[in-house]
C-alpha atoms as a PDB file:
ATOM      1  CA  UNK A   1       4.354 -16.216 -23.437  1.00  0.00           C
ATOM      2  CA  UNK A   2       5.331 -13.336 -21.414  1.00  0.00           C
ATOM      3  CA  UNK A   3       1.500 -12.606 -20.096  1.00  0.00           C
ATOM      4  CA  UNK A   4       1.839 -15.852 -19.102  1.00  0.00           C
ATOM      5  CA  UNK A   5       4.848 -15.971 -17.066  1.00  0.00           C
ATOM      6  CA  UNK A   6       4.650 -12.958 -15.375  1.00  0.00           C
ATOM      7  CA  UNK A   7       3.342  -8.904 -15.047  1.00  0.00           C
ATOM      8  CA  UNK A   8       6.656  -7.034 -14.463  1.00  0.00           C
ATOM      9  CA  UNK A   9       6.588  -3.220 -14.751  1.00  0.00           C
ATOM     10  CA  UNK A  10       5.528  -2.158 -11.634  1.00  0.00           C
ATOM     11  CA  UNK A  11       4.036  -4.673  -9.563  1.00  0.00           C
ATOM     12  CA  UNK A  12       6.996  -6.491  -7.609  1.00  0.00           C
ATOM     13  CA  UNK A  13       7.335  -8.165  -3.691  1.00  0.00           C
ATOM     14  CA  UNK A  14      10.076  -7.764  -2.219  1.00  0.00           C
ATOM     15  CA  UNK A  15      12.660  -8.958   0.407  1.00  0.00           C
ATOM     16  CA  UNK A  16      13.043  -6.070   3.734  1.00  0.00           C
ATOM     17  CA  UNK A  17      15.970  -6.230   4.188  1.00  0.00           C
ATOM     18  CA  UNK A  18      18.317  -3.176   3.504  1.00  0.00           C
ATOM     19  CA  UNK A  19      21.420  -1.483   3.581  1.00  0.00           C
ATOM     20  CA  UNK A  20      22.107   2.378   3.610  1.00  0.00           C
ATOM     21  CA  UNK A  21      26.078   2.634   5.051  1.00  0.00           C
ATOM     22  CA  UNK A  22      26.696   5.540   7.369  1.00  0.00           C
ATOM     23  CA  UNK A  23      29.484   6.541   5.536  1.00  0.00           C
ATOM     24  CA  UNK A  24      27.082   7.488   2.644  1.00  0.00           C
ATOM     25  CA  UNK A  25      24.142   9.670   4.658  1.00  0.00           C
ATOM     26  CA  UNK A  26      24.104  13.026   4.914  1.00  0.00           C
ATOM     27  CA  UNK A  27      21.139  14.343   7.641  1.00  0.00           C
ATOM     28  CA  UNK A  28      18.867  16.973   6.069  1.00  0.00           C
ATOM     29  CA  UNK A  29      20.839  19.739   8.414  1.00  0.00           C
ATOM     30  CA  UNK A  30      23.602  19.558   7.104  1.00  0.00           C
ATOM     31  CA  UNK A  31      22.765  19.435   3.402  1.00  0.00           C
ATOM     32  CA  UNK A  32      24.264  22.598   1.152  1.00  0.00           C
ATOM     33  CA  UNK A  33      22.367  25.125  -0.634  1.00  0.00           C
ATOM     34  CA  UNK A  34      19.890  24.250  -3.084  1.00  0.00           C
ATOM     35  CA  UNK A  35      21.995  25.163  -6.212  1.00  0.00           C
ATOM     36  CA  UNK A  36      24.683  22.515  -4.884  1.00  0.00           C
ATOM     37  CA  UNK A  37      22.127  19.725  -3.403  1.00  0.00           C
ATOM     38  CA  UNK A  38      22.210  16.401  -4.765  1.00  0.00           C
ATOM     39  CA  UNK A  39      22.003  13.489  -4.157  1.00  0.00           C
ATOM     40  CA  UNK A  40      21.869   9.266  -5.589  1.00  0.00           C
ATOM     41  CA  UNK A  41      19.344   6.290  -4.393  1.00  0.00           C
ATOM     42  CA  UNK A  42      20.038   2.856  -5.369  1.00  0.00           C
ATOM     43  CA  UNK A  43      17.076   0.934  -5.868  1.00  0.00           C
ATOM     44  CA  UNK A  44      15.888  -2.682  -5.682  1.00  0.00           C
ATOM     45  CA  UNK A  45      13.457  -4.889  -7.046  1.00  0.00           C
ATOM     46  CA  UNK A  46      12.519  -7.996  -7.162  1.00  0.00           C
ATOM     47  CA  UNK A  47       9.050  -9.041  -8.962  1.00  0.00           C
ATOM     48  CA  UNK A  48       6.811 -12.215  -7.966  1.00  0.00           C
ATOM     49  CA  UNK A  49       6.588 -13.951 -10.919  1.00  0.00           C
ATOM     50  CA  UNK A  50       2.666 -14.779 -11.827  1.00  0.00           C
ATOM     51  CA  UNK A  51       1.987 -18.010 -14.069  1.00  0.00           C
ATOM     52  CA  UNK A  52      -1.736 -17.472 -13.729  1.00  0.00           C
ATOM     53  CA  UNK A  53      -3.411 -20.907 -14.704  1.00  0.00           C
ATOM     54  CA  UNK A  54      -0.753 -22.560 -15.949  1.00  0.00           C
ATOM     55  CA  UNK A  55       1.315 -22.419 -12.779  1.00  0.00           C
ATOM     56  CA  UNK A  56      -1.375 -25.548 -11.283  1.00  0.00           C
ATOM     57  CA  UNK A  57      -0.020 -27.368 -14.032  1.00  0.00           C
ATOM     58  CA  UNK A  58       3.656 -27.141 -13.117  1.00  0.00           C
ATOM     59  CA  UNK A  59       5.738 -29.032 -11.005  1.00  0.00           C
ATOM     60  CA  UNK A  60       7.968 -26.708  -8.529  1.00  0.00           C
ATOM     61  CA  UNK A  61      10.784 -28.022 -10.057  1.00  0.00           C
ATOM     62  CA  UNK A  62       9.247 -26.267 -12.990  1.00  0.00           C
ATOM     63  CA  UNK A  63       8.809 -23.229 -11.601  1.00  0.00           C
ATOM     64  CA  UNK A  64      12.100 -22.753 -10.049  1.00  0.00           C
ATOM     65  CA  UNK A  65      13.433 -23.645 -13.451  1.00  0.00           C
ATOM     66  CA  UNK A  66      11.556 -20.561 -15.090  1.00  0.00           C
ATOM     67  CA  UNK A  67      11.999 -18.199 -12.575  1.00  0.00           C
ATOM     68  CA  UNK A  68      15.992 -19.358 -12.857  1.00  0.00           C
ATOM     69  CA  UNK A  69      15.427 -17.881 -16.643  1.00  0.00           C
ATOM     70  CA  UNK A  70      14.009 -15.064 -15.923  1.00  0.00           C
ATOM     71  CA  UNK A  71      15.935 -13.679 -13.209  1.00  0.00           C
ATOM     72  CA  UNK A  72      17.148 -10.877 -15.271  1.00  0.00           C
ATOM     73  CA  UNK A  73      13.204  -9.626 -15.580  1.00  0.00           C
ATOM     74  CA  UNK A  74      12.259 -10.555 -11.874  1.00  0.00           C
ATOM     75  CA  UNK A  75      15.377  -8.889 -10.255  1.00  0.00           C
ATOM     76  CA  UNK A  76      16.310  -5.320 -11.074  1.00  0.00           C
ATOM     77  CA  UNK A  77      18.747  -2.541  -9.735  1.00  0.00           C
ATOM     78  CA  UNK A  78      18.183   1.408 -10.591  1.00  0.00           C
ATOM     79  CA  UNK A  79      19.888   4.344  -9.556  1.00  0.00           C
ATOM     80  CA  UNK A  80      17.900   7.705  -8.778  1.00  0.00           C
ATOM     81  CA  UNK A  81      20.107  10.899  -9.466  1.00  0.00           C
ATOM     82  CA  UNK A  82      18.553  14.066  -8.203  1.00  0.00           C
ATOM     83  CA  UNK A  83      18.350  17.749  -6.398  1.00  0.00           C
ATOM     84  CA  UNK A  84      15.844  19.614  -5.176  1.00  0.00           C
ATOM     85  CA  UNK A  85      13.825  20.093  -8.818  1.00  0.00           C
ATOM     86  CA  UNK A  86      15.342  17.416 -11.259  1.00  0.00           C
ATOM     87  CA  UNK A  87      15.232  13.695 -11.086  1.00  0.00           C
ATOM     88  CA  UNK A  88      17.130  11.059 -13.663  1.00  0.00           C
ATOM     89  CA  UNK A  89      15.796   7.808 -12.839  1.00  0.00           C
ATOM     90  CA  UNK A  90      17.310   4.606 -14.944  1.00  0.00           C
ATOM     91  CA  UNK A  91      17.815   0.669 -14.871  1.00  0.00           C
ATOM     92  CA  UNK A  92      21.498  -0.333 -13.896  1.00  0.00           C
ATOM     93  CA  UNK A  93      21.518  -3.329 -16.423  1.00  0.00           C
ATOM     94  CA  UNK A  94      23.529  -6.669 -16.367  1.00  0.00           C
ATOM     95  CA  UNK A  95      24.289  -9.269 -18.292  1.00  0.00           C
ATOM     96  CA  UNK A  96      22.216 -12.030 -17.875  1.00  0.00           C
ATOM     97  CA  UNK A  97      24.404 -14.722 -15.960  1.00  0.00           C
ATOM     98  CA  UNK A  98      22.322 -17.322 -17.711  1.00  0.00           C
ATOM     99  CA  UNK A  99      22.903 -16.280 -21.455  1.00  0.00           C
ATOM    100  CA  UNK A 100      25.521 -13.489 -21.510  1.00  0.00           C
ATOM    101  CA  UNK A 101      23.178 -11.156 -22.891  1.00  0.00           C
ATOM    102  CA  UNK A 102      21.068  -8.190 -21.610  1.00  0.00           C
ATOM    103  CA  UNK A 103      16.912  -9.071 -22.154  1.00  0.00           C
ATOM    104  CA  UNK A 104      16.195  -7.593 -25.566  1.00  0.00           C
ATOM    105  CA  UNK A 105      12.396  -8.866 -25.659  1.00  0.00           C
ATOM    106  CA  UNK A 106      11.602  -7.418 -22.325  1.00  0.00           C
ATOM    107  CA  UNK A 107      13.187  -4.060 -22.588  1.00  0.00           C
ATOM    108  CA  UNK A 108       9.892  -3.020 -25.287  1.00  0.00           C
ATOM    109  CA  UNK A 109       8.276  -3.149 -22.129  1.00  0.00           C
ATOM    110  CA  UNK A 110      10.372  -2.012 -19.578  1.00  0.00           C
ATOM    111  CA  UNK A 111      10.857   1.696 -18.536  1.00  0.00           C
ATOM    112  CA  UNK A 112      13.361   3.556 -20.027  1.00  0.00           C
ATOM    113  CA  UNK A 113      15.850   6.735 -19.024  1.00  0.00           C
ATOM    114  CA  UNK A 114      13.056   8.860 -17.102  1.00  0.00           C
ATOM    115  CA  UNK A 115      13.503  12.305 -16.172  1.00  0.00           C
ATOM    116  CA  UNK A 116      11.490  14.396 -13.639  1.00  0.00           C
ATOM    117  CA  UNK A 117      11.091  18.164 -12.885  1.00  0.00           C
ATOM    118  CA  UNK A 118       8.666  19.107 -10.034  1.00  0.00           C
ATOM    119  CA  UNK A 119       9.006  22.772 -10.382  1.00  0.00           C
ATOM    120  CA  UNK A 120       7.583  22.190 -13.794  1.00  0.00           C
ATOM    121  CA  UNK A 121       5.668  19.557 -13.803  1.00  0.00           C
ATOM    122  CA  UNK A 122       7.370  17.878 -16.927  1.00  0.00           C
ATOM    123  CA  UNK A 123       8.310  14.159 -17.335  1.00  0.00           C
ATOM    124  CA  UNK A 124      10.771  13.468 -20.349  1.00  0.00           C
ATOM    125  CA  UNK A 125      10.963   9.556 -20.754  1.00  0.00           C
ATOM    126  CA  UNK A 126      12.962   7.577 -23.785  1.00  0.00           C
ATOM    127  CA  UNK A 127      11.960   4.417 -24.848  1.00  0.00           C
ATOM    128  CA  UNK A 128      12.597   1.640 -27.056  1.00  0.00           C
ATOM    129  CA  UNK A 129      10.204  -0.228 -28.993  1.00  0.00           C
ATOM    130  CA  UNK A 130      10.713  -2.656 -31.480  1.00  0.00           C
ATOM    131  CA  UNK A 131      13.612  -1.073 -32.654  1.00  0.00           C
ATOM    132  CA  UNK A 132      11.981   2.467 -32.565  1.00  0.00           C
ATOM    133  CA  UNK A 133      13.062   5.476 -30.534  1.00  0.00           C
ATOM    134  CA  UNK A 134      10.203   7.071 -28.682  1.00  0.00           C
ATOM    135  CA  UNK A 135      10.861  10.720 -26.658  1.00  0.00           C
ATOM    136  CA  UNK A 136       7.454  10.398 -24.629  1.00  0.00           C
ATOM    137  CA  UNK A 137       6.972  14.147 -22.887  1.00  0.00           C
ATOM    138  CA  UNK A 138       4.101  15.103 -20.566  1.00  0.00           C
ATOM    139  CA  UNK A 139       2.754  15.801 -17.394  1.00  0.00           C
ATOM    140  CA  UNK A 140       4.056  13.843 -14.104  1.00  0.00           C
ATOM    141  CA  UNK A 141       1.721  11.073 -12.548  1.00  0.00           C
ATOM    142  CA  UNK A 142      -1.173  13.032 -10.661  1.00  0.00           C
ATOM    143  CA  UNK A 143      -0.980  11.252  -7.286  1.00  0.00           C
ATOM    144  CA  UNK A 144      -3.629  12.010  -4.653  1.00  0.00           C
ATOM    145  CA  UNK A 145      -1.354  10.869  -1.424  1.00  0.00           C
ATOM    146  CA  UNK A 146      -3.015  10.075   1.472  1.00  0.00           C
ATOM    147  CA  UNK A 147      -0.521  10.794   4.511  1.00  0.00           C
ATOM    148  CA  UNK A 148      -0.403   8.149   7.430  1.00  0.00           C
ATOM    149  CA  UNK A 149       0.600   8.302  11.172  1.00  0.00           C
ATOM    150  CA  UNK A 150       2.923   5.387  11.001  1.00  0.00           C
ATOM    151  CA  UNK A 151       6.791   5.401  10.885  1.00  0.00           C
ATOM    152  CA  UNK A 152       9.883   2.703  10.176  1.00  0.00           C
ATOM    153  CA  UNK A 153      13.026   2.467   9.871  1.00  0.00           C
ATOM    154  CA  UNK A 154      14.717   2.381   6.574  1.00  0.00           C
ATOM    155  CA  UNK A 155      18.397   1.524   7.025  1.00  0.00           C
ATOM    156  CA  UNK A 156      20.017   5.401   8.776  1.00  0.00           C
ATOM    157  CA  UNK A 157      16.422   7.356   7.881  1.00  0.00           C
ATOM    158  CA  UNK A 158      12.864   7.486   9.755  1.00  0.00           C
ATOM    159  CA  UNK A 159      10.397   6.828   7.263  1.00  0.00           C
ATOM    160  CA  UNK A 160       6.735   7.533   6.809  1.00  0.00           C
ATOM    161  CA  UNK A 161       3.124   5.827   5.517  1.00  0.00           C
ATOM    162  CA  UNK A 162       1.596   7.274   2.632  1.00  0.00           C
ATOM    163  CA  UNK A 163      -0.810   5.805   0.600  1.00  0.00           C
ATOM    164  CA  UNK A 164      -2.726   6.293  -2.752  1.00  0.00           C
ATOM    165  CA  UNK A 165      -5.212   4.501  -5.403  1.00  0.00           C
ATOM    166  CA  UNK A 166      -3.809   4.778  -8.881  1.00  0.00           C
ATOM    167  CA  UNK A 167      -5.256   4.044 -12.383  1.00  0.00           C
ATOM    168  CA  UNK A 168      -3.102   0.983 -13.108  1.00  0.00           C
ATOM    169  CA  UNK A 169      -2.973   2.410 -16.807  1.00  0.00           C
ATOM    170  CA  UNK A 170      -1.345   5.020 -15.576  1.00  0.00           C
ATOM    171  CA  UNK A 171       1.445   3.574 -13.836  1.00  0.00           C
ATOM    172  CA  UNK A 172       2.412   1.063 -16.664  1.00  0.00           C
ATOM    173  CA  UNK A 173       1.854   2.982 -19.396  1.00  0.00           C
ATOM    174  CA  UNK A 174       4.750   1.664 -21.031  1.00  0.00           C
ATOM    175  CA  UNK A 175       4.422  -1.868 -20.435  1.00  0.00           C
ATOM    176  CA  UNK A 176       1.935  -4.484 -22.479  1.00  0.00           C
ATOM    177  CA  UNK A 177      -0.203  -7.638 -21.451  1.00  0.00           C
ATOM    178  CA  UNK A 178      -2.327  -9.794 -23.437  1.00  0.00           C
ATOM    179  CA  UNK A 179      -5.021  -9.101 -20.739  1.00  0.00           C
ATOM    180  CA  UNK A 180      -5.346  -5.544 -20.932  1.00  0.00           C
ATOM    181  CA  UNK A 181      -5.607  -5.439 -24.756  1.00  0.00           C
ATOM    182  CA  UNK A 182      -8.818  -7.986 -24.101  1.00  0.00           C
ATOM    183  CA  UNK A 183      -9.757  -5.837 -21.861  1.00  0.00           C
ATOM    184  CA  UNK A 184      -9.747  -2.599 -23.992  1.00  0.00           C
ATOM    185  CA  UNK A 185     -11.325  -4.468 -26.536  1.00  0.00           C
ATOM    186  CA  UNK A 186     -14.184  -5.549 -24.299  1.00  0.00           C
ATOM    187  CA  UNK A 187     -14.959  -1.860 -22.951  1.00  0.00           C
ATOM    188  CA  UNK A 188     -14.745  -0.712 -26.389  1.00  0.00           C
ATOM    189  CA  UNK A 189     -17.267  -3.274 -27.925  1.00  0.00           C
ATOM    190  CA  UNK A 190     -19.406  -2.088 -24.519  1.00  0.00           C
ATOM    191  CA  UNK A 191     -19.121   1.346 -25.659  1.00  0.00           C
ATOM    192  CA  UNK A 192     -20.099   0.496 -29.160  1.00  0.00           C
ATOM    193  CA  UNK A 193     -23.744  -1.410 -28.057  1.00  0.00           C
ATOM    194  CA  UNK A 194     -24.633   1.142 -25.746  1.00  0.00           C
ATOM    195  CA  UNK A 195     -25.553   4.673 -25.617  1.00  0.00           C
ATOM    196  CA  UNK A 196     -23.331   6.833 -23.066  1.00  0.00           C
ATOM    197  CA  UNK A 197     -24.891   9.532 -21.421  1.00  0.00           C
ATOM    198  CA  UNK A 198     -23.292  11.637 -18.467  1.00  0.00           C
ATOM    199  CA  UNK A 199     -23.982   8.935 -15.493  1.00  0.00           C
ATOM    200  CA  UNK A 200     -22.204   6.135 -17.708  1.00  0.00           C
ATOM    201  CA  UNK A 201     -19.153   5.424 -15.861  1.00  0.00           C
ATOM    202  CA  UNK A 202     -16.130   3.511 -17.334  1.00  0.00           C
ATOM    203  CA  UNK A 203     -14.904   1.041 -14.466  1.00  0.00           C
ATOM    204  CA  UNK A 204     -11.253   1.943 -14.133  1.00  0.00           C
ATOM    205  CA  UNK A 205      -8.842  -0.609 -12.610  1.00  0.00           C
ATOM    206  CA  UNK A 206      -7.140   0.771  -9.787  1.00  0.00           C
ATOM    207  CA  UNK A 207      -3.622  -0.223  -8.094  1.00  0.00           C
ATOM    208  CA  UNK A 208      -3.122   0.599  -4.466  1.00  0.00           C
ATOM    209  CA  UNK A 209       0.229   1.709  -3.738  1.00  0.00           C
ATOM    210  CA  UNK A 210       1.722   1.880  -0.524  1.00  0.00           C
ATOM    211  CA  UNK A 211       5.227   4.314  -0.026  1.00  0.00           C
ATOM    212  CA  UNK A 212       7.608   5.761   2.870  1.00  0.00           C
ATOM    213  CA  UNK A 213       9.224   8.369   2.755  1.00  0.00           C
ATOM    214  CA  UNK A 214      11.788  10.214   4.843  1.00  0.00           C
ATOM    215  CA  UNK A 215      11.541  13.939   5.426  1.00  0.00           C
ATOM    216  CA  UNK A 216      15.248  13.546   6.483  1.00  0.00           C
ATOM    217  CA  UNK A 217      15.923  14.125   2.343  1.00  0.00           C
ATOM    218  CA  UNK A 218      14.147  17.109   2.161  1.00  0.00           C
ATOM    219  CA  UNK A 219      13.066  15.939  -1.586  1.00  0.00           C
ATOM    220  CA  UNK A 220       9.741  15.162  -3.679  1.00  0.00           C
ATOM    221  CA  UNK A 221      11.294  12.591  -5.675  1.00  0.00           C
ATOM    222  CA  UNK A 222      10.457   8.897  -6.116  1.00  0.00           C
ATOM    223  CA  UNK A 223      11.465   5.865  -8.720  1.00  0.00           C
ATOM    224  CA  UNK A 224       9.390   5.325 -11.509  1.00  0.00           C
ATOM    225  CA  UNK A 225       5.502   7.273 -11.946  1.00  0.00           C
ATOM    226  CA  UNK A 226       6.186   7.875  -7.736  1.00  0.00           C
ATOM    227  CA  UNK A 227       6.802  11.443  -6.547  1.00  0.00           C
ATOM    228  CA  UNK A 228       5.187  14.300  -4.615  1.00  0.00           C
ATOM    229  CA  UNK A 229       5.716  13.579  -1.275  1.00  0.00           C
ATOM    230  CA  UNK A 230       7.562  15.956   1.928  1.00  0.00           C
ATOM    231  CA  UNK A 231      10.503  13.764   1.468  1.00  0.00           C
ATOM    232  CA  UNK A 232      12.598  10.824  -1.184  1.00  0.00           C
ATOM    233  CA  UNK A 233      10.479   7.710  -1.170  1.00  0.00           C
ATOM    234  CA  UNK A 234      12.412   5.166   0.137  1.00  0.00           C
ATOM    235  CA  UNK A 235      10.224   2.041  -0.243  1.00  0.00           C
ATOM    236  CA  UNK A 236       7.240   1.683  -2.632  1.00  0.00           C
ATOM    237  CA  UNK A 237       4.970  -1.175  -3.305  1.00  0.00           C
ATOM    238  CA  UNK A 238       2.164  -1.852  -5.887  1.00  0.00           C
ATOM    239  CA  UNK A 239       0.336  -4.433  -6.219  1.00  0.00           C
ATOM    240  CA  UNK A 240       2.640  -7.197  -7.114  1.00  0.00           C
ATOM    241  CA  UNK A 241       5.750  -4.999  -6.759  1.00  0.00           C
ATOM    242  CA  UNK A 242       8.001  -3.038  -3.891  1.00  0.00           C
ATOM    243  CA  UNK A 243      11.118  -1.363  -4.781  1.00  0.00           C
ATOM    244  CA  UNK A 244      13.714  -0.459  -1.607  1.00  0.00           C
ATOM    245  CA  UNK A 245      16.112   2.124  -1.264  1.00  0.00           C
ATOM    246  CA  UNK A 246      19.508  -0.080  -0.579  1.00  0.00           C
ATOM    247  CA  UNK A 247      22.103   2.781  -0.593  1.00  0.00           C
ATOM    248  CA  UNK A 248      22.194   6.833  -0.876  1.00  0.00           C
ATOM    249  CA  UNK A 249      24.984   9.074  -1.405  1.00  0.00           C
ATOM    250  CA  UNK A 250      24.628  12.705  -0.960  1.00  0.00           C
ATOM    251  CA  UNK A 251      26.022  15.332  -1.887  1.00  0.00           C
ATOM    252  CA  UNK A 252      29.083  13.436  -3.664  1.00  0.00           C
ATOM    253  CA  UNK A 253      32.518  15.346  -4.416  1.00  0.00           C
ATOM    254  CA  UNK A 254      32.015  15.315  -8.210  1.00  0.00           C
ATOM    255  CA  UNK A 255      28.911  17.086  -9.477  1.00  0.00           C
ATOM    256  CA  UNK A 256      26.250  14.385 -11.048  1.00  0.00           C
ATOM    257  CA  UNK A 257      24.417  14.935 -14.258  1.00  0.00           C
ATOM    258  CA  UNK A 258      20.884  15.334 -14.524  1.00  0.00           C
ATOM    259  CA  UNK A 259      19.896  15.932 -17.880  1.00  0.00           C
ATOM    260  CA  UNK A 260      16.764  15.074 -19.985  1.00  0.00           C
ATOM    261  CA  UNK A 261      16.522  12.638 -22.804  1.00  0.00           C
ATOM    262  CA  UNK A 262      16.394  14.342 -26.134  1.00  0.00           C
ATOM    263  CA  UNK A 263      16.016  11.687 -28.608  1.00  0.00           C
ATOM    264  CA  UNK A 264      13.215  10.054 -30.684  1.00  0.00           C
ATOM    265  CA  UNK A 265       9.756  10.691 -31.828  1.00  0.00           C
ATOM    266  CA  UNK A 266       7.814  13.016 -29.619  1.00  0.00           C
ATOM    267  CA  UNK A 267       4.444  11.233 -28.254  1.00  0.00           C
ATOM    268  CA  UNK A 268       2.573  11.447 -24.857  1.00  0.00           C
ATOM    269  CA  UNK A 269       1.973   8.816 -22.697  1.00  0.00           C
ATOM    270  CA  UNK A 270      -1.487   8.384 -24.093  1.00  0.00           C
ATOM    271  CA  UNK A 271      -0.107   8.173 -27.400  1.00  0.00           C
ATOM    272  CA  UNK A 272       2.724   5.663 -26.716  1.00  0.00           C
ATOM    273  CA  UNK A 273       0.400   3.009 -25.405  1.00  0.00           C
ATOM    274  CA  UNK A 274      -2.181   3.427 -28.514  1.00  0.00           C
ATOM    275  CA  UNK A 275       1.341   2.421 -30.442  1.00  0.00           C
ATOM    276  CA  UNK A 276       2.366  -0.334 -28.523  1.00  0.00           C
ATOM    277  CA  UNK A 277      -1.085  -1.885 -28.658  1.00  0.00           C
ATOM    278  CA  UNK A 278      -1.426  -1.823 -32.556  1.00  0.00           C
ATOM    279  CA  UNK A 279       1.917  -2.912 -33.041  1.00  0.00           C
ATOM    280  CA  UNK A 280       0.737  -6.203 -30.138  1.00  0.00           C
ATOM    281  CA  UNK A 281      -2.177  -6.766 -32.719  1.00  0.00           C
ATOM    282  CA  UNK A 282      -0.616  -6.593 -35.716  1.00  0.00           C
ATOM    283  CA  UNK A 283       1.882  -8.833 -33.891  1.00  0.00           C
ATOM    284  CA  UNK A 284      -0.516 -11.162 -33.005  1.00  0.00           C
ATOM    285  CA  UNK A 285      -3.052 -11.255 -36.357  1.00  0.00           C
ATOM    286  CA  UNK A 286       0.217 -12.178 -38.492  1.00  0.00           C
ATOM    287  CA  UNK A 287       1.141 -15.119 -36.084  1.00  0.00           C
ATOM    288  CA  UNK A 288      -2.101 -16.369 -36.476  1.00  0.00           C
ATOM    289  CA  UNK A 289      -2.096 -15.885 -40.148  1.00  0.00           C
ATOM    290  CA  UNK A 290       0.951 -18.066 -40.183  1.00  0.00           C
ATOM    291  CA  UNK A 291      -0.695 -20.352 -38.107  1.00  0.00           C
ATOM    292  CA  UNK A 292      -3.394 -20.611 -40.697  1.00  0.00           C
ATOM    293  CA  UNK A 293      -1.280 -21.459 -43.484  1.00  0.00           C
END
């Protein structure tokens, strides 16, 4: 049902409007030294919900009716705590106005508490699946940026273009769709009846992502897989999905926490998403079983 309804993770639209009070921005001159820099960004998203075939069937009364539901998954707030090395980036859940309830089915596919270090190239992320604590370590998301000439205004900060072309894998590692596990199984029954040699090329889907920045926080962080850039992303889209900056404090009075997440079973990123696919079929196989009977 989810597939159906709508690809959340990372690909989101999103309304332009935002707010950054004055009272909250500190200008990159007069920021402290780098042992006592840090800073919060307060994040928003809002995802375009995508009923692929099934939305000609439904009335808009219909639609608004689902997308009513599933507010909680199409509308999301995170806060991004950081200094100059160390990023802690994390959902700021609600209850769900609807139910009372936080979304327990979507959260095996949302991201969980994500840390960053880009001194040391090291991304610590938890997540939750099915019940199961993961601690997925590795490498942060290799991101060939391409910079651009053109600027905007993000609430009290100059912003600038960048651009890049992503392995969509790669940015929603954590999440799951129906689609993608036909479409593993597909490249893999390809592999299987033909013989690879070096010029056999995988095709690769790619998302382009579009960011700005603002050298004004003299940072490399970025929500989510985003990072690397001469300054905080402020904005990001992908595909489906933008996230905004709404609000930044820097350098508040009491010191923040950054600290890694140190619980669950170790995996990689690779790893996690071999896990969450079995567990999909197994998912699936015993539904239709049941079916069957």
């Amino acid at each position: 049902m989810r597939s159906l309804l709508l690809k959340t993770g990372l690909f989101v639209s999103l309304f332009l409007f935002v707010l950054i009070p004055n009272s909250d921005n500190v200008d990159a001159a007069t920021v402290k030294a780098d042992d006592e820099f840090q800073g919060q960004a307060f994040y928003m998203s809002k995802s375009k919900m995508e009923l692929g075939r099934w939305g000609a069937r439904m009335s808009e009364a219909q639609k608004k009716q689902i997308a009513a539901r599933l507010k909680n998954r199409l509308e999301k707030e995170y806060i991004l705590t950081f200094n100059k090395e160390e990023a802690v980036f994390y959902e700021d859940e609600k209850l769900d106005a609807m139910s009372g309830a936080t979304d327990s089915w979507g959260k095996n596919f949302a991201p969980g508490r994500q840390y960053k270090n880009v001194k040391t190239n090291t991304q610590i992320q938890n997540q939750e699946f099915y019940g199961k604590k993961f601690l997925v370590k590795d490498k942060l998301q290799d991101i060939n940026w391409i910079l651009g000439k053109e600027t905007k205004q993000i609430g009290n900060y100059m912003c600038f273009k960048a651009t890049a072309s992503i392995p969509s894998n790669d940015l929603a590692w954590y999440d799951f769709s129906w689609g993608r596990l036909r479409n593993n199984q597909a490249n893999e029954k390809k592999a299987d009846s033909i013989k690879t040699d070096e010029t056999d090329e995988t095709e690769i889907e790619m998302t382009e992502v579009e960011a700005w920045y603002s050298p004004q926080i003299p940072v490399s962080h970025g929500p989510l897989e985003y990072w690397g850039l001469p300054g905080l992303i402020l904005e990001v889209s992908a595909g489906n999905t933008t996230m905004l900056c709404t609000k930044i404090v820097m350098n508040p009075k009491e010191k923040l926490e950054i600290k890694a997440p140190d619980k669950g079973k170790e995996t990689t990123k690779a790893e996690y998403q071999v896990t969450v696919i079995e567990k999909m079929k197994e998912f699936r196989n015993n539904r239709m079983g049941r079916r069957r009977g």
